[in-house]
Protein backbone atom coordinates (compact mmCIF):
# COMPACT_ATOMS: atom_id res chain seq x y z
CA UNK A 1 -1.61 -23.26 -25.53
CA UNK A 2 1.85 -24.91 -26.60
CA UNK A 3 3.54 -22.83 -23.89
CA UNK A 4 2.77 -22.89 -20.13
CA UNK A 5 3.56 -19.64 -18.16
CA UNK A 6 5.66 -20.39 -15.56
CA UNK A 7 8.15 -18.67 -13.46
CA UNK A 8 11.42 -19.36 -12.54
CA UNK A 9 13.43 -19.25 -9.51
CA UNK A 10 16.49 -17.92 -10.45
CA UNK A 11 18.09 -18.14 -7.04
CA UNK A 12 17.97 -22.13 -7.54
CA UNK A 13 21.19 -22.15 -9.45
CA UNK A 14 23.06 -20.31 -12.67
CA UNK A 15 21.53 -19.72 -16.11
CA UNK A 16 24.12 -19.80 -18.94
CA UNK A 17 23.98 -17.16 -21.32
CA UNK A 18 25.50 -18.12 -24.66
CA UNK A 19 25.94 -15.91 -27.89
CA UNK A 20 27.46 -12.23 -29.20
CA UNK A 21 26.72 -9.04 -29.59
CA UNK A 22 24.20 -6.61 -28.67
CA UNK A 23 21.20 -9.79 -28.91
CA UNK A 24 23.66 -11.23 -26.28
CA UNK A 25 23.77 -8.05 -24.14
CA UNK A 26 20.12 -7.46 -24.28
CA UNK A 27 19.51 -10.54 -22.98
CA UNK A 28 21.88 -10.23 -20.39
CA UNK A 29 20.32 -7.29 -19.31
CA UNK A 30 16.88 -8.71 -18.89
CA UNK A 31 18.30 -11.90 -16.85
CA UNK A 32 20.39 -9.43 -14.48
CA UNK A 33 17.76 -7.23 -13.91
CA UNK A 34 15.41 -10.29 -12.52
CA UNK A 35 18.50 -10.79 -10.17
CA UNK A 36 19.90 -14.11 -12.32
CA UNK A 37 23.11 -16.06 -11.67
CA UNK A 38 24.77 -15.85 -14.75
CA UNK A 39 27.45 -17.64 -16.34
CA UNK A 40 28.39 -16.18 -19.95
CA UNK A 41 29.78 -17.16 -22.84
CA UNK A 42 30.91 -14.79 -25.04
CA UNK A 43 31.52 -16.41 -28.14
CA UNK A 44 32.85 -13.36 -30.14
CA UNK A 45 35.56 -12.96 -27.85
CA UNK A 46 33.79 -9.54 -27.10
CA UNK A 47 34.03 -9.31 -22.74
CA UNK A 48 33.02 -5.93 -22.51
CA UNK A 49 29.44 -6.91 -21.40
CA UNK A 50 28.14 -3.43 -20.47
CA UNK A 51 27.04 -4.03 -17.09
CA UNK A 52 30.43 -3.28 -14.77
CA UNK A 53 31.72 -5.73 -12.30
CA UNK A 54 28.45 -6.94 -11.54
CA UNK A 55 28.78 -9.78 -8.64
CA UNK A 56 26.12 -12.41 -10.06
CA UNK A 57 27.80 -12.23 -13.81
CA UNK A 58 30.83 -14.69 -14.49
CA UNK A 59 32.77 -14.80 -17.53
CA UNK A 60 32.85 -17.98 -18.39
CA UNK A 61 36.04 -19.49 -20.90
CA UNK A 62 36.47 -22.30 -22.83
CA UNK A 63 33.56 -24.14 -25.64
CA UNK A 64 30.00 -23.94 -24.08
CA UNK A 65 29.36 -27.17 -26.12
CA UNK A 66 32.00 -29.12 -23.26
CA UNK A 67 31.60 -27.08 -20.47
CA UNK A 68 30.00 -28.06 -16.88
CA UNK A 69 26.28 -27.95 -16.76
CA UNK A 70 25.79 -29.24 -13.13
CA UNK A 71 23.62 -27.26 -11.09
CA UNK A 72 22.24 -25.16 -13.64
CA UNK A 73 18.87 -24.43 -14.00
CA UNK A 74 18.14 -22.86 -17.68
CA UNK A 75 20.38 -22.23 -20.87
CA UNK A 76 19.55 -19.29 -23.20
CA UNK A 77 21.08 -18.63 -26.36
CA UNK A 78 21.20 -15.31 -28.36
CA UNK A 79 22.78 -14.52 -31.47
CA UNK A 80 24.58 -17.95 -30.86
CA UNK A 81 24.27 -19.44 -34.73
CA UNK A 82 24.99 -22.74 -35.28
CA UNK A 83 26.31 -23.13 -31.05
CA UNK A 84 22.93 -22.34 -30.28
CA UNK A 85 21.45 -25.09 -32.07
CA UNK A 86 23.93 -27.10 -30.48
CA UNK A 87 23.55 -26.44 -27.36
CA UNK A 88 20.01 -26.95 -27.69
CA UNK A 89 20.32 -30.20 -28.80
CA UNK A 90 22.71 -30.81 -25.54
CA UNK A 91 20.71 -28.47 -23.21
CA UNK A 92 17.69 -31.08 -24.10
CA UNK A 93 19.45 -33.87 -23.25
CA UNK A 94 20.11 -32.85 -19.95
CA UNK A 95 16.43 -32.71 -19.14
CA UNK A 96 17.15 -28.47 -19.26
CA UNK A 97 14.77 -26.07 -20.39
CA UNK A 98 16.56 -23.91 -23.10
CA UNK A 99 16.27 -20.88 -25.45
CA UNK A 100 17.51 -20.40 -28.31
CA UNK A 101 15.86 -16.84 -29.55
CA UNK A 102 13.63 -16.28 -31.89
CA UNK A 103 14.05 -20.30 -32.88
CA UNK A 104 11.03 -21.89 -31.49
CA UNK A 105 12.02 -25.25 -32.71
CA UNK A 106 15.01 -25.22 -30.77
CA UNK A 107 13.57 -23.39 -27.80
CA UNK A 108 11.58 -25.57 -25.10
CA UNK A 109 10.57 -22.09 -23.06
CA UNK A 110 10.25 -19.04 -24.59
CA UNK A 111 10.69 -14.93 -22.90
CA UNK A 112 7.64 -13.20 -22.48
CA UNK A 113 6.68 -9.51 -22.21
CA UNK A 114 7.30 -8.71 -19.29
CA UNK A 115 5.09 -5.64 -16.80
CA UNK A 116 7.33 -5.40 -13.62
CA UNK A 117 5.68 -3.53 -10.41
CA UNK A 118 8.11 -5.30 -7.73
CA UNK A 119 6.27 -8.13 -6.45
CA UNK A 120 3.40 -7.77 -9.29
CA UNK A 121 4.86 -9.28 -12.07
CA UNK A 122 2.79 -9.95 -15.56
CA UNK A 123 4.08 -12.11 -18.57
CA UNK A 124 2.67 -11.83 -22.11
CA UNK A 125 3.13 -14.19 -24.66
CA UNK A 126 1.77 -15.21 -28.13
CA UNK A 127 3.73 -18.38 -28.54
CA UNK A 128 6.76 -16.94 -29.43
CA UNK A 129 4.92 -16.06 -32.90
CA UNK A 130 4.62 -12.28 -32.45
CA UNK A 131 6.92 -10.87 -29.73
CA UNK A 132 6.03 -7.56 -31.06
CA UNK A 133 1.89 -7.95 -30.79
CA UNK A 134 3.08 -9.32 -27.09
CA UNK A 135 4.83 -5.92 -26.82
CA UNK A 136 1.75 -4.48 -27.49
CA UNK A 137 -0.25 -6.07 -25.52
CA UNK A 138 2.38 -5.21 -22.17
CA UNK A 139 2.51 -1.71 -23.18
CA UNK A 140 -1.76 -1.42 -22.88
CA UNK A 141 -1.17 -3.28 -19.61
CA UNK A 142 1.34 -0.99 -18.27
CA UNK A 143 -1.02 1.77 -18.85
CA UNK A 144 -3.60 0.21 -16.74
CA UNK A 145 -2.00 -0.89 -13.85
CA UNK A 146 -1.45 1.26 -11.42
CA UNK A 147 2.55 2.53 -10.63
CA UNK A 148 2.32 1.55 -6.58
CA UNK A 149 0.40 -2.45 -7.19
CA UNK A 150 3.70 -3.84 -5.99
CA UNK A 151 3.85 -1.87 -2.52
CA UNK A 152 0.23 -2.70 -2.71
CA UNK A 153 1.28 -6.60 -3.07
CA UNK A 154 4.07 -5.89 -0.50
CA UNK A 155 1.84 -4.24 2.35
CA UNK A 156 -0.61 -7.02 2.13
CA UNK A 157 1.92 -10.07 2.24
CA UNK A 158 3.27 -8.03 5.51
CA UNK A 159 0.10 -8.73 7.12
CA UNK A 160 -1.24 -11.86 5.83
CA UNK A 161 0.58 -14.42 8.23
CA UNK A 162 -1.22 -12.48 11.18
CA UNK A 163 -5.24 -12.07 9.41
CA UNK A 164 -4.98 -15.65 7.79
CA UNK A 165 -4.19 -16.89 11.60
CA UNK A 166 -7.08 -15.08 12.58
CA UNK A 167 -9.54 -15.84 9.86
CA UNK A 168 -9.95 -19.79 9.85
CA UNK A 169 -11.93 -20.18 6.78
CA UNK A 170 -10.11 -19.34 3.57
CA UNK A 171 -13.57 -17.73 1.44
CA UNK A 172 -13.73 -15.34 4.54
CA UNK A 173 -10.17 -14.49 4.44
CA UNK A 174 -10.31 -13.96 0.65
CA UNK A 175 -13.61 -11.55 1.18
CA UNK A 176 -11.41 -9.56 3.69
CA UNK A 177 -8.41 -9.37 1.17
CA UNK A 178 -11.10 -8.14 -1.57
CA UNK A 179 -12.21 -5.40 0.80
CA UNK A 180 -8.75 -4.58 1.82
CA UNK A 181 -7.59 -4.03 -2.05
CA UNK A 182 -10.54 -2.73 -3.13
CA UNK A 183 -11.51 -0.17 -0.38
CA UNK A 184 -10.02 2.57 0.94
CA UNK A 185 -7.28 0.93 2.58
CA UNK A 186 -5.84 -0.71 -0.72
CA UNK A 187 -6.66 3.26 -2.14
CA UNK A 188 -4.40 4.61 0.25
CA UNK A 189 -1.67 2.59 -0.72
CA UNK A 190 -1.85 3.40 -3.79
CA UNK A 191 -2.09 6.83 -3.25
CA UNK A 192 1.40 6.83 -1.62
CA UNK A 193 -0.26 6.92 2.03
CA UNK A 194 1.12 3.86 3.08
CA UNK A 195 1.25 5.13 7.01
CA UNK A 196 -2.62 5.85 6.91
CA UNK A 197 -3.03 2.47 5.19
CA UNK A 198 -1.33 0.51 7.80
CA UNK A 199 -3.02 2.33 11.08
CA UNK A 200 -6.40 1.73 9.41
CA UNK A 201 -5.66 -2.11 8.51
CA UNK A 202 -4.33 -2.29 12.28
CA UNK A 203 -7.39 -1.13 13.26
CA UNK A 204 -9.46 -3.78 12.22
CA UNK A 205 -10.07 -5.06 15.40
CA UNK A 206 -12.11 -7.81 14.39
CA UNK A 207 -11.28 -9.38 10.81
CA UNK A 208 -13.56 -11.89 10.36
CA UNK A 209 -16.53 -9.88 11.15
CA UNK A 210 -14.82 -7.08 9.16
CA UNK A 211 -14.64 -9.51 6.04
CA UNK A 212 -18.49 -10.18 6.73
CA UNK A 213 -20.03 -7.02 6.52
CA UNK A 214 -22.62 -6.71 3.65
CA UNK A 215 -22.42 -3.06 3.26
CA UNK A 216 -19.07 -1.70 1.14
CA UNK A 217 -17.04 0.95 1.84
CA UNK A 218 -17.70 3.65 0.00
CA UNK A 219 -15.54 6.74 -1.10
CA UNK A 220 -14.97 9.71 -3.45
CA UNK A 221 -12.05 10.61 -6.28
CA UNK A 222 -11.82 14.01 -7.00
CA UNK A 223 -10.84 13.69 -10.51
CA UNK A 224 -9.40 16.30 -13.09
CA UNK A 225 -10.46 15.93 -16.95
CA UNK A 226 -8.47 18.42 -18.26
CA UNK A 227 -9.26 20.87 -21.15
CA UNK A 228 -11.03 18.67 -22.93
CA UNK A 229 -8.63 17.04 -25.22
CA UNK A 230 -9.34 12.75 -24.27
CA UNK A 231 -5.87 11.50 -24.90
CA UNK A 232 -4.69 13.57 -22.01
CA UNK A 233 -6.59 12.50 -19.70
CA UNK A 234 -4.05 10.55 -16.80
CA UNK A 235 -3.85 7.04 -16.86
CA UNK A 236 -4.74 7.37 -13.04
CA UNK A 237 -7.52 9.12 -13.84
CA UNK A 238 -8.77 6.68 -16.40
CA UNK A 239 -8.55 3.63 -14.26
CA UNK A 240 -10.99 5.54 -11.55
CA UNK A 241 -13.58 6.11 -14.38
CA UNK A 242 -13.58 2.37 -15.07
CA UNK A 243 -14.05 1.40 -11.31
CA UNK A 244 -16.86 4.65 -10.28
CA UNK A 245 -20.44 2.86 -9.39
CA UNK A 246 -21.38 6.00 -10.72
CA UNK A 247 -19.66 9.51 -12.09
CA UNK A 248 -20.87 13.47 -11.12
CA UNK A 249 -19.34 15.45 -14.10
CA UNK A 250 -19.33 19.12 -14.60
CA UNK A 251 -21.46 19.96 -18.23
CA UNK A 252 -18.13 21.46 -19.71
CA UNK A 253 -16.40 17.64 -19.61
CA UNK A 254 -16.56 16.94 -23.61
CA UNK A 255 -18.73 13.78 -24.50
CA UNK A 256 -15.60 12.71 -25.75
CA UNK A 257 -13.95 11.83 -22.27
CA UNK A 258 -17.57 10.81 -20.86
CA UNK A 259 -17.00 7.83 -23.52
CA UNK A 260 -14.12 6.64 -21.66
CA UNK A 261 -15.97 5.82 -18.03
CA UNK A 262 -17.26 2.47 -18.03
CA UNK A 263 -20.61 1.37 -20.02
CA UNK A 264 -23.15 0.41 -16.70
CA UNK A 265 -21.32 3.30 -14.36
CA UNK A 266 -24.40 6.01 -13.26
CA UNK A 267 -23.60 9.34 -15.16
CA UNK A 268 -24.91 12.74 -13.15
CA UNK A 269 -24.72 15.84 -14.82
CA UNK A 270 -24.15 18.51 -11.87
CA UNK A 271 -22.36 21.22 -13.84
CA UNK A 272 -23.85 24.86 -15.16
CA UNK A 273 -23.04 26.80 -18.10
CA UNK A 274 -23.10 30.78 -17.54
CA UNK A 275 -25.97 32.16 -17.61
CA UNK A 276 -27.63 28.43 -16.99
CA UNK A 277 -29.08 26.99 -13.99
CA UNK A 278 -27.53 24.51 -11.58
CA UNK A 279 -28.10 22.16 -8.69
CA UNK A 280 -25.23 24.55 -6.35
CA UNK A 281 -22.08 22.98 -4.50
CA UNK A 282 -23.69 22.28 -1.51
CA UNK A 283 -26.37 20.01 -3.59
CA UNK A 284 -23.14 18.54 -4.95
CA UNK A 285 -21.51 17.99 -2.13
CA UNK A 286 -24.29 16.35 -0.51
CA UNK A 287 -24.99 13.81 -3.57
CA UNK A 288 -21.42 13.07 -3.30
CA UNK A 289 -20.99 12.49 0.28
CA UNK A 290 -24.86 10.29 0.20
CA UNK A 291 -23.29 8.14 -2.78
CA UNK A 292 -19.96 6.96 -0.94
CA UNK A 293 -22.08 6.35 2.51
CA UNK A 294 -24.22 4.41 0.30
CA UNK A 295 -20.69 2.08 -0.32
CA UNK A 296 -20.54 3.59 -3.98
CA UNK A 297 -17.11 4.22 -5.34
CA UNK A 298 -17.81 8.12 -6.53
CA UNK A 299 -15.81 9.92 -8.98
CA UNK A 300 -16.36 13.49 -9.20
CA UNK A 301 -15.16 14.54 -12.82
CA UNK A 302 -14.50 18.37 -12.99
CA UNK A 303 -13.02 19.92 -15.94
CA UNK A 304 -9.07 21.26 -15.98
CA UNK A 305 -8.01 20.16 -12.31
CA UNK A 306 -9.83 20.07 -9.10
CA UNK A 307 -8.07 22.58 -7.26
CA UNK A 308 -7.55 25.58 -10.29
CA UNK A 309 -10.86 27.33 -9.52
CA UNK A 310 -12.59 24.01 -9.97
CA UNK A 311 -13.79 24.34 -5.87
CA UNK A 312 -12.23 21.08 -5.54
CA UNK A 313 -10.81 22.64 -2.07
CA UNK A 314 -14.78 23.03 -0.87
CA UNK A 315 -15.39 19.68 -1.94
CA UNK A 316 -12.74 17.99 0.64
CA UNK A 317 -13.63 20.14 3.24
CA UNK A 318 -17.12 18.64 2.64
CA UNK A 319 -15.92 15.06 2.50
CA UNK A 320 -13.77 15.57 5.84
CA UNK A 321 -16.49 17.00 7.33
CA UNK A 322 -18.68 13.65 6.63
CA UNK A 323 -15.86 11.44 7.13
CA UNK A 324 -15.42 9.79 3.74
CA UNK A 325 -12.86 8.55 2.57
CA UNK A 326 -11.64 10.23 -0.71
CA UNK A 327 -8.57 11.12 -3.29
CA UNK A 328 -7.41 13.60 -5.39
CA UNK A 329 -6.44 12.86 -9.21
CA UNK A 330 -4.58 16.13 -10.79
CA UNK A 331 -5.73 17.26 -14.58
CA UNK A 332 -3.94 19.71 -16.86
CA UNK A 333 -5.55 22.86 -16.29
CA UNK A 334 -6.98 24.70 -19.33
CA UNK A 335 -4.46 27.55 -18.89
CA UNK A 336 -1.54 25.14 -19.65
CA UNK A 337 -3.40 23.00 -22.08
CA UNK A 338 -4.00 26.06 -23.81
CA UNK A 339 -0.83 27.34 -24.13
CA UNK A 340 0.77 24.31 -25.53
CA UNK A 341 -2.46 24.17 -28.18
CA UNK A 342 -1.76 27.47 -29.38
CA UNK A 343 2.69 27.52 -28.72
CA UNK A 344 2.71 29.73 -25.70
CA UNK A 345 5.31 29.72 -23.64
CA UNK A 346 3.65 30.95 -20.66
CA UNK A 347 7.54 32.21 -19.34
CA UNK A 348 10.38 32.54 -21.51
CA UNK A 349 13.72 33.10 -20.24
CA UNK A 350 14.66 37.02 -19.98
CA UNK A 351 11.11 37.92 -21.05
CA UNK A 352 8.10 36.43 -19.18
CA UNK A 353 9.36 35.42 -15.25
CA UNK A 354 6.21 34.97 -13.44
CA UNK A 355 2.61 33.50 -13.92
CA UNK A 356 -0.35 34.36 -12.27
CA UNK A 357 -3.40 32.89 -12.98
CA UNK A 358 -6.65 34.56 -12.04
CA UNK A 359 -10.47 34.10 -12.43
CA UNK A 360 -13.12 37.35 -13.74
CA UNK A 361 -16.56 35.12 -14.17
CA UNK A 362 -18.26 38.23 -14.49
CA UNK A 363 -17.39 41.68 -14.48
CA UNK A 364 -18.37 42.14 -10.75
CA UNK A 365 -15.30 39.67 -10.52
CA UNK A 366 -13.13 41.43 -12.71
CA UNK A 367 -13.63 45.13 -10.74
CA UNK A 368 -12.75 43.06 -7.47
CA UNK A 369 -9.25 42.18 -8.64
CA UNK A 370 -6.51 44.91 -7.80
CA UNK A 371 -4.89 44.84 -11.17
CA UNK A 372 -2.42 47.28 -10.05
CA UNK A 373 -0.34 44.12 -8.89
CA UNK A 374 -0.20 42.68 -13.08
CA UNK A 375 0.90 45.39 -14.54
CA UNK A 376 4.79 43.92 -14.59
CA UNK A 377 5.66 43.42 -18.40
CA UNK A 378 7.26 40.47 -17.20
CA UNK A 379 4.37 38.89 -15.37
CA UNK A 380 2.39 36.27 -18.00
CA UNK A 381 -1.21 36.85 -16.71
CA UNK A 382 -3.67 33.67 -17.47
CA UNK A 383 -7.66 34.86 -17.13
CA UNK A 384 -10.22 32.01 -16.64
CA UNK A 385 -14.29 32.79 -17.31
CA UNK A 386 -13.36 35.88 -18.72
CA UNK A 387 -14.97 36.29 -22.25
CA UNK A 388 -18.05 37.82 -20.22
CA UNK A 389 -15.61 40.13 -17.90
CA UNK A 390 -13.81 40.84 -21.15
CA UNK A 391 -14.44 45.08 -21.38
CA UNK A 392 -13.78 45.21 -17.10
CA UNK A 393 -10.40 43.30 -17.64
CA UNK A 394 -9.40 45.84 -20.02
CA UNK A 395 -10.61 48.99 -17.83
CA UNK A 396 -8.74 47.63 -14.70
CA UNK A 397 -5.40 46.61 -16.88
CA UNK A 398 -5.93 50.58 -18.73
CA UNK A 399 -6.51 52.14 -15.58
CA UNK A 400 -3.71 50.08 -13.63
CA UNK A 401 -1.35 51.41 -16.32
CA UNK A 402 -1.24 48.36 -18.33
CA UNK A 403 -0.08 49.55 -22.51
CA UNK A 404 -2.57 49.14 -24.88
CA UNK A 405 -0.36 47.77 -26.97
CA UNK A 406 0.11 44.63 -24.40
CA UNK A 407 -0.13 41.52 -26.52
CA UNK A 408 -3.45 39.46 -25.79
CA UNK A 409 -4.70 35.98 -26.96
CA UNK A 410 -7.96 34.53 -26.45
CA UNK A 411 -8.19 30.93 -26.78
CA UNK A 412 -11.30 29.31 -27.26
CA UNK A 413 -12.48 25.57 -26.71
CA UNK A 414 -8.33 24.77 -26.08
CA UNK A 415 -7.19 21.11 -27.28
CA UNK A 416 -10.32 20.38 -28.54
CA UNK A 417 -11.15 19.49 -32.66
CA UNK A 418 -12.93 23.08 -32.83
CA UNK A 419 -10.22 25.04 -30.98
CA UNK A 420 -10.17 28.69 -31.92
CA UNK A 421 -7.37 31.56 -31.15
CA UNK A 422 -7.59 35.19 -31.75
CA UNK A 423 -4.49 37.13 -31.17
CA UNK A 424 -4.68 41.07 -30.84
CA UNK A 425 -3.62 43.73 -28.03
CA UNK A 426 -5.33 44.72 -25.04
CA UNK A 427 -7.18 47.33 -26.82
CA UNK A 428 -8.75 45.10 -29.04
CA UNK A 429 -9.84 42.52 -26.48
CA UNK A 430 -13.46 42.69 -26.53
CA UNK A 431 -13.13 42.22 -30.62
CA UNK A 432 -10.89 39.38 -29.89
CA UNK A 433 -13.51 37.03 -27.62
CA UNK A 434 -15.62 37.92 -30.26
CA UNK A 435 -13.78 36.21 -33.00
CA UNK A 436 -13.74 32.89 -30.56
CA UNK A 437 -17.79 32.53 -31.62
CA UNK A 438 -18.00 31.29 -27.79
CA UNK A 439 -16.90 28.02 -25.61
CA UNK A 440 -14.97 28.14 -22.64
CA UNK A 441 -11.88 30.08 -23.40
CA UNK A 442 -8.59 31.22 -21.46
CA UNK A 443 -7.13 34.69 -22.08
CA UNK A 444 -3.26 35.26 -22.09
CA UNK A 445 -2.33 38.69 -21.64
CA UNK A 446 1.69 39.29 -21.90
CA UNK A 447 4.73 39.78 -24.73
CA UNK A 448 4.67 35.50 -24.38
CA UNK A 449 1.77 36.06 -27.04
CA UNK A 450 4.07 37.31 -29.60
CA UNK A 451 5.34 33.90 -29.79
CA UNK A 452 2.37 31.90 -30.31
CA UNK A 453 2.19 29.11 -33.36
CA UNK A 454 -0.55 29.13 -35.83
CA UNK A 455 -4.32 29.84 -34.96
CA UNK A 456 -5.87 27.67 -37.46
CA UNK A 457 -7.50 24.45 -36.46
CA UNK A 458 -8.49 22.26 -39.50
CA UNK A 459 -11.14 19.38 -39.59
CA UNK A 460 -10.51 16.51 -41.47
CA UNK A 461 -13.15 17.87 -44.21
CA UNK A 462 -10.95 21.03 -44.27
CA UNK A 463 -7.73 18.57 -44.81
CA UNK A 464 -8.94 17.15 -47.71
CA UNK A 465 -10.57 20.42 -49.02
CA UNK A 466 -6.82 21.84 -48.71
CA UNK A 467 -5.24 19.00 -50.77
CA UNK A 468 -8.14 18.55 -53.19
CA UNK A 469 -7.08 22.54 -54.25
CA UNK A 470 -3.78 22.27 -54.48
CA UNK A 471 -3.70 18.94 -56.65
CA UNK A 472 -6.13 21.55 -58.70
């Protein structure tokens, strides 16, 4: 490791800035951002800095090479030329650390990539001998770190005078911290529930023994995988499948996103398939609830979201009702993964004003619905579970006085490899969740349809089929 990671107090005196351009301007936008003192030399003449009258910029005149270095406390060059070897040389001599970019000899501390969350700050370097592989590297960070870790870093130096003069020995006061951060308190924070977070931590009447109990605190995430597609999964919702002791998923979550939870986590299928048996909610609920009093951090994986006719909304009740602690992590619901698969707008402007989105599992489902209240030509109407229903849905839209002409798509396995569409009109709809050959499927019923983009979903065998016939 040539370079040391360090960090700088830039409220211990001015860093001058030195060089032209926009590599001058960048940089000065980095330094001001982290709240610097800066004194700049321009050396193109070129003032207009970008940043307005900001109060902790000065212009500075005259040759950087003679000016007054007292009291500063770092000197970075960029797009300087031959002054920024220079002023390396003199920077050096001064016993001050100095930059000169992308000139390691020159340079005796380099810039990192930098994650900012507040008071969480992470640097990434490679040595200065691949800023863009250090890029990288930030940018997978960025994904994994949650948005709220520097309120979370903020609430707990708020309290940590008070517990650490309360806790005497520092492996106990660590252990409290730990369950702090990684129980439901430190979830709550970074949930946005900040209030809740800081009633329960005052509640803690006793931190040391608090910090000393064996059993964990359990608790439950309610987490939506979406249509199936793994990429669009949330990056909230991938960090809970890495930290779940163990993961109920619904049978419809593709193996695909089941690959993403982490290797030694407990996988329960609970889920059912129509026409297939399953263990029932309340089964669910009670694994759930036995699982997070056991101190287990639970996720329960449900395809789509949680709370579009995913019972999600039965599931807190249940977890209220037991008093576990628990949060909810939105997924894109098949209805609007579907329609960006397949290109349809699910409104357009002077055409389609409303959504509704319904559910007709079976046909007894379907007769319940009074379609008499869909039958506006403006209203997009989004059917879940309906391929079964698929002959009652038409009846009820016909005898509602829905057109037969209505345009219909049936969308099949949506934002998966195998995705299928069939487009048709309401008369035709039993023919059309035929042509799906199965899966869980959406049905759009409204003139949005007309707009759809193409049906066809190629493999990559089917790719190079294509291309192998046309060089032919």
């Amino acid at each position: 490791m040539r370079f040391l990671p360090v960090f700088l107090d830039l409220k211990a005196g001015p860093v001058v800035l030195i060089g032209a351009g926009e590599l001058l301007r960048a940089k000065l936008r980095v330094l001001a951002a982290a709240g610097a003192c800066l004194r700049v030399h321009a050396i193109d003449g070129n003032q207009d800095l970008g940043l307005g009258e900001a109060a902790r910029i000065e212009i500075a005149a005259g040759d950087p090479l003679t000016a007054d270095l007292s009291g500063v406390i770092a000197v970075v060059c960029a797009g300087a030329g031959d002054v920024g070897v220079a002023m390396s040389a003199r920077a050096k001599s001064l016993g001050l650390p100095v930059n000169v970019m992308d000139d390691l000899e020159h340079s005796s501390f380099i810039f990192p990539a930098i994650v900012d969350r507040d008071d969480v700050v992470v640097a990434v370097g490679t040595g200065g001998t691949s800023p863009v592989v250090a890029r990288r590297v930030r940018e997978k960070i960025e994904a994994l770190l949650p948005a709220r870790i520097g309120e979370l870093a903020e609430f707990i130096g708020g309290f940590r005078k008070s517990i650490n003069e309360r806790i005497a020995e520092f492996p106990l006061r660590r252990r409290f911290w730990e369950r702090v951060i990684d129980g439901p308190i430190g979830a709550a924070v970074l949930a946005g529930r900040k209030d809740e977070a800081d009633a329960a931590l005052k509640a803690i009447s006793n931190p040391s023994e608090f910090a000393r109990a064996d059993k964990p605190e359990g608790s439950v995430v309610l987490v939506g995988a979406g249509p199936g597609d793994p990429d669009l999964l949330t990056i909230k919702a991938l960090r809970a499948l890495q930290d779940a002791d163990i993961v109920f998923h619904d049978e419809l979550v593709s193996p695909e996103i089941l690959d993403r939870i982490r290797r030694d986590t407990t996988r329960v299928a609970v889920g059912r398939r129509i026409g297939k048996p399953g263990i029932g909610q309340d089964a669910i609920n009670k694994r759930m609830i036995e699982a997070a009093q056991s101190g287990q951090r639970v996720v329960r994986l449900k395809g789509g979201d949680p709370f579009v006719f995913g019972r999600g909304g039965e599931e807190v009740e249940a977890l209220r009702a037991a008093g576990i602690a628990y949060s909810i992590i939105p997924g894109i619901t098949a209805g609007l993964g579907g329609a960006a698969d397949f290109e349809v707008p699910l409104t357009y402007r002077h055409e389609a004003t409303r959504i509704t989105f319904l559910t007709a599992h079976k046909a007894r489902d379907a007769e319940a619905v009074d379609w008499s209240t869909l039958t506006d030509t403006r209203m997009t109407v989004v059917v879940y579970m309906g391929m079964s229903a698929a002959p009652a849905i038409r009846a009820g839209l016909f005898a509602a006085g829905r057109s037969p002409e209505t345009p219909v798509g049936v969308f099949a396995r949506v934002t998966r490899p195998d995705a299928q569409g069939a487009i048709g009109t309401l008369r035709d709809l039993p023919e059309l969740v035929q042509r799906t050959h199965g899966g869980p499927a959406i049905l759009i019923i409204g003139d949005v349809v007309r707009h759809a983009g193409s049906l066809r979903r190629q493999t990559p065998k089917q790719i190079i089929s294509d291309l192998l016939d046309a060089a032919e």
